[in-house]
Structures are given as C-alpha cells and as structure tokens.
Protein backbone atom coordinates (compact mmCIF):
# COMPACT_ATOMS: atom_id res chain seq x y z
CA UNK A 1 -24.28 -24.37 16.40
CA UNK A 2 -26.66 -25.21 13.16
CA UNK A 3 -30.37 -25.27 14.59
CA UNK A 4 -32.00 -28.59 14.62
CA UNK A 5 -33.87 -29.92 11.94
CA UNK A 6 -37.08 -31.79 12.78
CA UNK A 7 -40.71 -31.53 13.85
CA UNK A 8 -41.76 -31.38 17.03
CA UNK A 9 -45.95 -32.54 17.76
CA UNK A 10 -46.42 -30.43 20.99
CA UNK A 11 -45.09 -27.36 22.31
CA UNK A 12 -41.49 -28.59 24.39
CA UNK A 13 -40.99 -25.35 26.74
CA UNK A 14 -44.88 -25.31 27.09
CA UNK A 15 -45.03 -28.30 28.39
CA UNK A 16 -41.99 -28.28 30.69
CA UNK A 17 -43.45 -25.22 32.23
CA UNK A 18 -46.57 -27.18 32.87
CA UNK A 19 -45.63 -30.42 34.29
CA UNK A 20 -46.83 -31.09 37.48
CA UNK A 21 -43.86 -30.83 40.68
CA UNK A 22 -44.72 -31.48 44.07
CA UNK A 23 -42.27 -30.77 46.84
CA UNK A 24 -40.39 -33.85 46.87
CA UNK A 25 -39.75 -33.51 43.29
CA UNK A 26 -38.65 -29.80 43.20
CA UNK A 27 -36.24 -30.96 46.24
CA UNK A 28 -35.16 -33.89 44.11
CA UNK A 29 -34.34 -31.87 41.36
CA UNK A 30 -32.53 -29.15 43.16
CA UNK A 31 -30.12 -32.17 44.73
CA UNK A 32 -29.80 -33.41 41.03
CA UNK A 33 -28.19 -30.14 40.18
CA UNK A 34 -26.32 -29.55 43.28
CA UNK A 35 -24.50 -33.27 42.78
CA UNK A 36 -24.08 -32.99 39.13
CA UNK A 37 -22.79 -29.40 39.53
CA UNK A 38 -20.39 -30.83 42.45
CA UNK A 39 -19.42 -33.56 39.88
CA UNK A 40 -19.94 -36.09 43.05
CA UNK A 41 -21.76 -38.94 40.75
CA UNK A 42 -21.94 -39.78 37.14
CA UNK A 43 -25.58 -39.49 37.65
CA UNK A 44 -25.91 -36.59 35.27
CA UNK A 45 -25.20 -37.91 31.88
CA UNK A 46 -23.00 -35.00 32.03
CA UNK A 47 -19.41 -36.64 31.91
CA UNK A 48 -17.38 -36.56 29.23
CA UNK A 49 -14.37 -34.72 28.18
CA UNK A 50 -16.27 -31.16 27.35
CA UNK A 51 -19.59 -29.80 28.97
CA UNK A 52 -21.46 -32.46 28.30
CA UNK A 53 -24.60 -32.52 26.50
CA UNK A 54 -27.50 -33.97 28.62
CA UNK A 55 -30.54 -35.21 26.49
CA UNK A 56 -33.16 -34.55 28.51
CA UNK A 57 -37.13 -33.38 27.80
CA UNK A 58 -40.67 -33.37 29.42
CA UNK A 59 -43.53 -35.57 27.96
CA UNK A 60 -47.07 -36.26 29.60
CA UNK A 61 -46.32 -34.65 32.73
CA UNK A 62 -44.62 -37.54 34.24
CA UNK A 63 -42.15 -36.70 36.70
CA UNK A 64 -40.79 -39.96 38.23
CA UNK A 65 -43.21 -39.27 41.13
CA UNK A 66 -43.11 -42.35 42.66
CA UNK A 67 -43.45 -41.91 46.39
CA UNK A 68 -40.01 -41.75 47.33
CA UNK A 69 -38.97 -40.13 50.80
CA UNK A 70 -41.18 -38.53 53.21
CA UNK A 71 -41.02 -36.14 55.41
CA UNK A 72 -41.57 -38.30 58.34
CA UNK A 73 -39.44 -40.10 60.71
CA UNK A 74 -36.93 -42.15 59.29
CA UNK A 75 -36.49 -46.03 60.36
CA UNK A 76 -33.84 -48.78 58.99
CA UNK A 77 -35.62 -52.09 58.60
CA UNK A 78 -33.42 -54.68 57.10
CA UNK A 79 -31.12 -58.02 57.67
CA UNK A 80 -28.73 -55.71 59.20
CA UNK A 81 -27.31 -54.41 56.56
CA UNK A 82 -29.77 -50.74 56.46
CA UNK A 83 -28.27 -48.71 53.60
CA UNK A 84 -24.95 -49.36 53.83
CA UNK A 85 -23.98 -50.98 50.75
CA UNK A 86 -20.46 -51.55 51.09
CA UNK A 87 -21.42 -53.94 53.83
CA UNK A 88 -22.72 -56.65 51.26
CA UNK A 89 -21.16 -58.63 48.30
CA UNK A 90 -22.02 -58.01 44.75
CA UNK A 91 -22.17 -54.03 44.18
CA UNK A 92 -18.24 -53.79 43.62
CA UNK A 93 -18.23 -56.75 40.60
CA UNK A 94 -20.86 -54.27 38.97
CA UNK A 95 -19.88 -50.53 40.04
CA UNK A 96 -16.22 -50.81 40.99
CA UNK A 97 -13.18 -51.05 39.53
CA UNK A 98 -13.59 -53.44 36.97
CA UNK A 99 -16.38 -52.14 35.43
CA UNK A 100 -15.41 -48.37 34.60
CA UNK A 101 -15.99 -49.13 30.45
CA UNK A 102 -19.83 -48.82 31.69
CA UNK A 103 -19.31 -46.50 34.06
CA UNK A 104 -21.27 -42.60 33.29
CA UNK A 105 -22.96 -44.65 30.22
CA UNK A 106 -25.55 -42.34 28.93
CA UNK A 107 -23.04 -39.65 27.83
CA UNK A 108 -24.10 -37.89 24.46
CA UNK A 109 -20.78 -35.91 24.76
CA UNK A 110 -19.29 -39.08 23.16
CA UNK A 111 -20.63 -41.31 19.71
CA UNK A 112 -22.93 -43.74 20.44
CA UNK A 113 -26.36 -45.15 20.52
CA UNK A 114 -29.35 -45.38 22.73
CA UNK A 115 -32.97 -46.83 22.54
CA UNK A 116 -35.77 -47.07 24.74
CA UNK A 117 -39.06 -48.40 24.86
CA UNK A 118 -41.88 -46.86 27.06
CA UNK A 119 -45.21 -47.29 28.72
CA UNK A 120 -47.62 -45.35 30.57
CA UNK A 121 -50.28 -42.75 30.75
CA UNK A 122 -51.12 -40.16 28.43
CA UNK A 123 -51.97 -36.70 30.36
CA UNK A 124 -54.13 -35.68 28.12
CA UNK A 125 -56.23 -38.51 27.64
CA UNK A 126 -55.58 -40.25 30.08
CA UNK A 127 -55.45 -43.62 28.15
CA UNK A 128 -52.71 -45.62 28.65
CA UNK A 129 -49.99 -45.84 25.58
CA UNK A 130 -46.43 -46.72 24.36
CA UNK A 131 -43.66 -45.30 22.81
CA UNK A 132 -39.63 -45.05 21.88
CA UNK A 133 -36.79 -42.80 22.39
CA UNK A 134 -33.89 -42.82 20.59
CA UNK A 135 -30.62 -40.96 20.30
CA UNK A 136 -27.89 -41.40 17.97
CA UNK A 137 -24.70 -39.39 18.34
CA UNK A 138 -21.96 -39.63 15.65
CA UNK A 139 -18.80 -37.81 14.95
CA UNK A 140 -19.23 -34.86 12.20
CA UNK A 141 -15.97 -33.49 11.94
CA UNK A 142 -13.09 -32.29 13.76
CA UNK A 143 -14.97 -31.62 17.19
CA UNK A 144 -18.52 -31.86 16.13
CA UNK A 145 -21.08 -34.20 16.91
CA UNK A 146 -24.09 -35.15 15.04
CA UNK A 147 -27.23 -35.71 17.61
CA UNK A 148 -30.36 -37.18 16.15
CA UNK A 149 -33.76 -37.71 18.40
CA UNK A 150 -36.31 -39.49 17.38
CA UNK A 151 -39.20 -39.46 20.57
CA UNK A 152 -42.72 -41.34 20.22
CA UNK A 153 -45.41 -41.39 23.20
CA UNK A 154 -48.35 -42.02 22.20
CA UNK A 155 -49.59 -39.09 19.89
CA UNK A 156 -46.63 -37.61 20.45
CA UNK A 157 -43.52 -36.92 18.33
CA UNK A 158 -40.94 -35.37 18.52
CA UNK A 159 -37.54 -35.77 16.03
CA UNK A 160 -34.63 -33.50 15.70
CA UNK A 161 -31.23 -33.61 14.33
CA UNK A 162 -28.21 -31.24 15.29
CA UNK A 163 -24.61 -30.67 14.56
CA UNK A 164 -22.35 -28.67 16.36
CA UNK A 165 -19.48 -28.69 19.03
CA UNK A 166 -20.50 -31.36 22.11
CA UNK A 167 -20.19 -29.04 25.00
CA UNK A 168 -23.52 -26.73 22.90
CA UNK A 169 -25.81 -29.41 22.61
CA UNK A 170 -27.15 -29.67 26.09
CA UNK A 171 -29.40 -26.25 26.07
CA UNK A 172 -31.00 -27.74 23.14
CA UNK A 173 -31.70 -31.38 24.03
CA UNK A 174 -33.29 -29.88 27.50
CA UNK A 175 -35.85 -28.24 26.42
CA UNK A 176 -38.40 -30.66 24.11
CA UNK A 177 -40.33 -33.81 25.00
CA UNK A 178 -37.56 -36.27 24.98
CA UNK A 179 -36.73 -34.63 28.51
CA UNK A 180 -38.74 -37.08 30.66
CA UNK A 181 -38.03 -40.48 30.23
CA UNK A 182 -34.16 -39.36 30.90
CA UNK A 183 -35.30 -37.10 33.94
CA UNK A 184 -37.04 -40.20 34.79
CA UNK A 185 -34.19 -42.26 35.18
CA UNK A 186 -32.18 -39.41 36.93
CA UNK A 187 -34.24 -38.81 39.03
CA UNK A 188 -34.88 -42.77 40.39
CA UNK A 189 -31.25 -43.03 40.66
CA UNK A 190 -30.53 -39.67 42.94
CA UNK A 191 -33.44 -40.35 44.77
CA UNK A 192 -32.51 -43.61 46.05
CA UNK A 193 -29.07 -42.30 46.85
CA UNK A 194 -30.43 -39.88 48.68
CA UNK A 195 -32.75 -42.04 50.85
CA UNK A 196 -30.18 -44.34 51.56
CA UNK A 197 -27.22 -41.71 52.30
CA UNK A 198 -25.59 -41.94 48.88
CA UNK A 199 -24.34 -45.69 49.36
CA UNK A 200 -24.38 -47.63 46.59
CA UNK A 201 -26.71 -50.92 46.08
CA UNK A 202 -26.27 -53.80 47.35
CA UNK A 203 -29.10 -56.75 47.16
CA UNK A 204 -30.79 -56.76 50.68
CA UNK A 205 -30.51 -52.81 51.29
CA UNK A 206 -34.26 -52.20 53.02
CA UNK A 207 -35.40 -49.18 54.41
CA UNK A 208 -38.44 -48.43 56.12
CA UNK A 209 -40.50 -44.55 56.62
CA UNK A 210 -43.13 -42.87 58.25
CA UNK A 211 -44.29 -40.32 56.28
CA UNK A 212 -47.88 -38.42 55.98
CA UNK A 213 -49.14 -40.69 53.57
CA UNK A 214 -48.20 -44.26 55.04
CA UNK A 215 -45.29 -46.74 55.56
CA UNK A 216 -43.16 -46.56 52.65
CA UNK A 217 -40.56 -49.47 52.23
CA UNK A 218 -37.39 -49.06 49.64
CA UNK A 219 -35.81 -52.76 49.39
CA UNK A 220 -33.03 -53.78 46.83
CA UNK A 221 -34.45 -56.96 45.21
CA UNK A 222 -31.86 -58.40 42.98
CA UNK A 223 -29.82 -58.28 40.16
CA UNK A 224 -30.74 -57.63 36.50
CA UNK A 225 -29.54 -56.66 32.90
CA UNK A 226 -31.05 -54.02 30.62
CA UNK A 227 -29.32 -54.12 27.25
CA UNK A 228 -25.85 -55.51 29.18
CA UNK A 229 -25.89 -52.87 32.07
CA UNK A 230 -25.89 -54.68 35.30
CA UNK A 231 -28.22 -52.96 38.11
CA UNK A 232 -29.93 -53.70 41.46
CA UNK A 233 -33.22 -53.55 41.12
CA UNK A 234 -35.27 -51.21 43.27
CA UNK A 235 -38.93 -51.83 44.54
CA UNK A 236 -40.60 -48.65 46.55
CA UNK A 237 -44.26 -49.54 48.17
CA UNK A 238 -46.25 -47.32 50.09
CA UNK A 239 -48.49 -49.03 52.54
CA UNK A 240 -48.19 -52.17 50.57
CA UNK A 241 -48.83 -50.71 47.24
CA UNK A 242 -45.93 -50.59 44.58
CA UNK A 243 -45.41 -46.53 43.89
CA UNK A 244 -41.81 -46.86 41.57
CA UNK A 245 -39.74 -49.15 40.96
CA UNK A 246 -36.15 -48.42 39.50
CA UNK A 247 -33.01 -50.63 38.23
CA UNK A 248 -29.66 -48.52 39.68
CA UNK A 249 -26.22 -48.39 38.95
CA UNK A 250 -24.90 -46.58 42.17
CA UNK A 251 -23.09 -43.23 42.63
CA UNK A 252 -20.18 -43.96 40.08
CA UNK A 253 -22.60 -46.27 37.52
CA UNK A 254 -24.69 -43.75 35.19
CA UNK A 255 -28.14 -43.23 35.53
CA UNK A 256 -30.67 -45.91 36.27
CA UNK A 257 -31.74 -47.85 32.98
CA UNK A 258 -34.93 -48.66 34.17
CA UNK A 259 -37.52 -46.98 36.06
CA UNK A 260 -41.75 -47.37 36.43
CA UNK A 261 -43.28 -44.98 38.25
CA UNK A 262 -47.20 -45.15 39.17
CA UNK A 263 -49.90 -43.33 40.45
CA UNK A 264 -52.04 -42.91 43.65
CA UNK A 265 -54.55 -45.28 42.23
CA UNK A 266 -51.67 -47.65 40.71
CA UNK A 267 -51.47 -47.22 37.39
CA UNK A 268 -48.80 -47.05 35.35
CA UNK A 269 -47.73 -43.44 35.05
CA UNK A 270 -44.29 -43.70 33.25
CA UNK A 271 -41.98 -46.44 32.40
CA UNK A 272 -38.57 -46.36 30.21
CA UNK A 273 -36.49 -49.43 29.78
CA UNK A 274 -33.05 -49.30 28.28
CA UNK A 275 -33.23 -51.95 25.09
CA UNK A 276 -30.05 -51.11 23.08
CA UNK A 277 -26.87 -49.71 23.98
CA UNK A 278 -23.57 -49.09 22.02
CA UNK A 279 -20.97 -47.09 22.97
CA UNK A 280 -18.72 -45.91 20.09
C-alpha cells in the first residue's frame, strides 16, 4: 500500500480521540459495528466484492448527536402503522427489488464519485461555517484503486490521495477528518433502524418516547431525492424542538444521504447533503 500523499490542517487521530461521545452514541456505534460485522445491512459502506474500504473521519467534534432514543419508556404513536414499515406503500418501489443498482451506494471498494456539501458549527470557534467532501475512486491497475479526498470545514483541510489494493484502504480513510460527515450519515441511518426495530421506512412511521430529557417524536415525513437517491425523510423533535433530522434508505439502501444534526440550544451542529453521485 503506497502512503497517501496530501496535507492534512489538524491532527486526524487527535481529534478522533477527542470528540465528544455520550452514551447513546458509544451504544450507537457499538450496534454500527455489530450489524456491519454481521453483514445484516448495507449500512456500512462496507460492501463490495473485497473488505471494503470505508471512508470515514472525525471533524469538529460532531457526532450525529441528535437526540435519538432514550432510555425511557417506549410508546408507538402513529396512524396505526408504528414502525412497521412493510405495512405501508412506497418503501419497496425505493428499497426493494427493483432498485438494487442503488442499493449499498457509498462503496469506495468500487470506482466512482462522491460530493458533499456541509454546514454547521465549528468546535473551536464556535462560529458557524461550510464546507465539502469529496472522494474520487478510480481503477489503477490490475486490482488497485486510486482514492483521492479532498475535505473542507471551515478552516479545515484535509486532502489525500492513495493507491493500493481496495480491501487496504479502509484503516487509512478512518482515521483523518473526513471521518464525520460519513459517521454522520451512518450513524442517522442505524439509529433510526434501531428505534424503530430495524424496519425499513415507510412515509407515516411515528414513534413517540419518554426519556429523561422530554418527549421525543421520530416521524417519517415524505419522500425526497439527494443527487437521484430516493429516501424517506426523517424529522426527530424533542419536546417540540427539532434535534436531527435524516433522509434514509432502509436496511438494504446504503447509508442515509442526508443528515442535520443540532444542538441543545438548536443550532446547527452538523449537516452533510449528498450533491453528486456516479457510480462507475
């Protein structure tokens, strides 16, 4: 494996180390690696035909902390339909069958290309700011893959480009600042899966909790696009107030391409939308 070539403005394992986990999120994160290790969802970005390389990073302590589950007492609140999604219409026509070209999308095992744009706070500063991730993946030769990053947030920066087999590029890619907005969408997409008992998403899906800091309410929305992925969009408020809010794909559907989480005083802590996607 060649070592990347690139500059990097802050200090990737530093910074990993210090980003701020609560419980939920350390319990979020160990489910993450039991399904992805299970190979239960395409969730991961780890599918592919080797050991996939998953591009993932931390930036400005963001953690997709967006008040998701509690620890309090669980109560369905819906049109009947609670979080069982195969009970509507509309989540087969994007995550079945017939739509298995998209399906596991975010795959860097394979060429292709990815951008997002994001949004949100700085942690240093605490100043809110913008940014980009890319990742372009192209074939080098007989079973090697060229990876280039290219991460911007703020006063951040971060680019990189490696060559090497597929199945060696994931210890690499975890471990500098392009980690979050991916964890990010991960995590959005296995957390609502696991709040609504790893059904997929159907338009209507509500659920309502107790938990020790209010009445949190998880409701599918609608429909939307980001960069022709269909999702369900995802709206989380606790006691009225929006905490995240996520665009997923279901268990079989990739991660989420769009997630916004905020803070206790509503702010915008992270967001990451999906604007271009090509699959080589």
């Amino acid at each position: 494996m060649h070592e990347p070539n690139g500059r990097d403005g802050r200090n990737g394992r530093k910074r990993l180390l210090s980003t701020r986990l609560n419980a939920r999120v350390l319990a979020t994160l160990v489910l993450a690696v039991v399904v992805v290790l299970a190979g239960c969802t395409g969730i991961g970005g780890l599918s592919g035909d080797g050991d996939t390389a998953d591009a993932t990073s931390t930036a400005s302590g963001t953690n997709a902390d967006g008040g998701g589950s509690g620890d309090g007492a669980d109560t369905d609140a819906s049109d009947g339909t609670g979080a069982d999604a195969s009970a509507g219409d509309g989540a087969g026509s994007t995550i079945g069958e017939d739509s298995q070209a998209e399906d596991n999308w975010f795959n860097l095992s394979k060429p292709g290309h990815y951008e997002f744009d994001l949004a949100g706070m700085d942690e240093e500063t605490g100043k809110q700011v913008t940014g980009r991730l890319v990742y372009d993946v192209e074939v080098a030769g007989a079973g090697e893959l060229t990876t280039s990053v290219d991460y911007e947030f703020g006063s951040e920066q971060f680019q990189s480009t490696t060559t090497g087999p597929a199945e060696e590029f994931s210890a690499q890619l975890f471990l500098n600042e392009a980690y979050a907005p991916i964890a990010a969408l991960q995590s959005v997409s296995l957390m609502y899966l696991f709040e609504m008992g790893f059904t997929d998403p159907t338009v209507g899906n509500r659920k309502q909790s107790t938990t020790d800091e209010g009445t949190q309410i998880t409701e599918v929305t609608e429909k939307r696009t980001y960069a022709g992925l269909e999702c369900f969009f995802v709206e989380t408020t606790l006691d009225g107030e929006v905490t995240q809010q996520s665009c997923i794909r279901g268990m079989e559907g990739g991660i989420a391409p769009y997630a916004a989480t905020h803070t206790d005083e509503g702010e915008l802590e992270l967001e990451v939308e999906l604007v271009e996607y090509e699959s080589n």
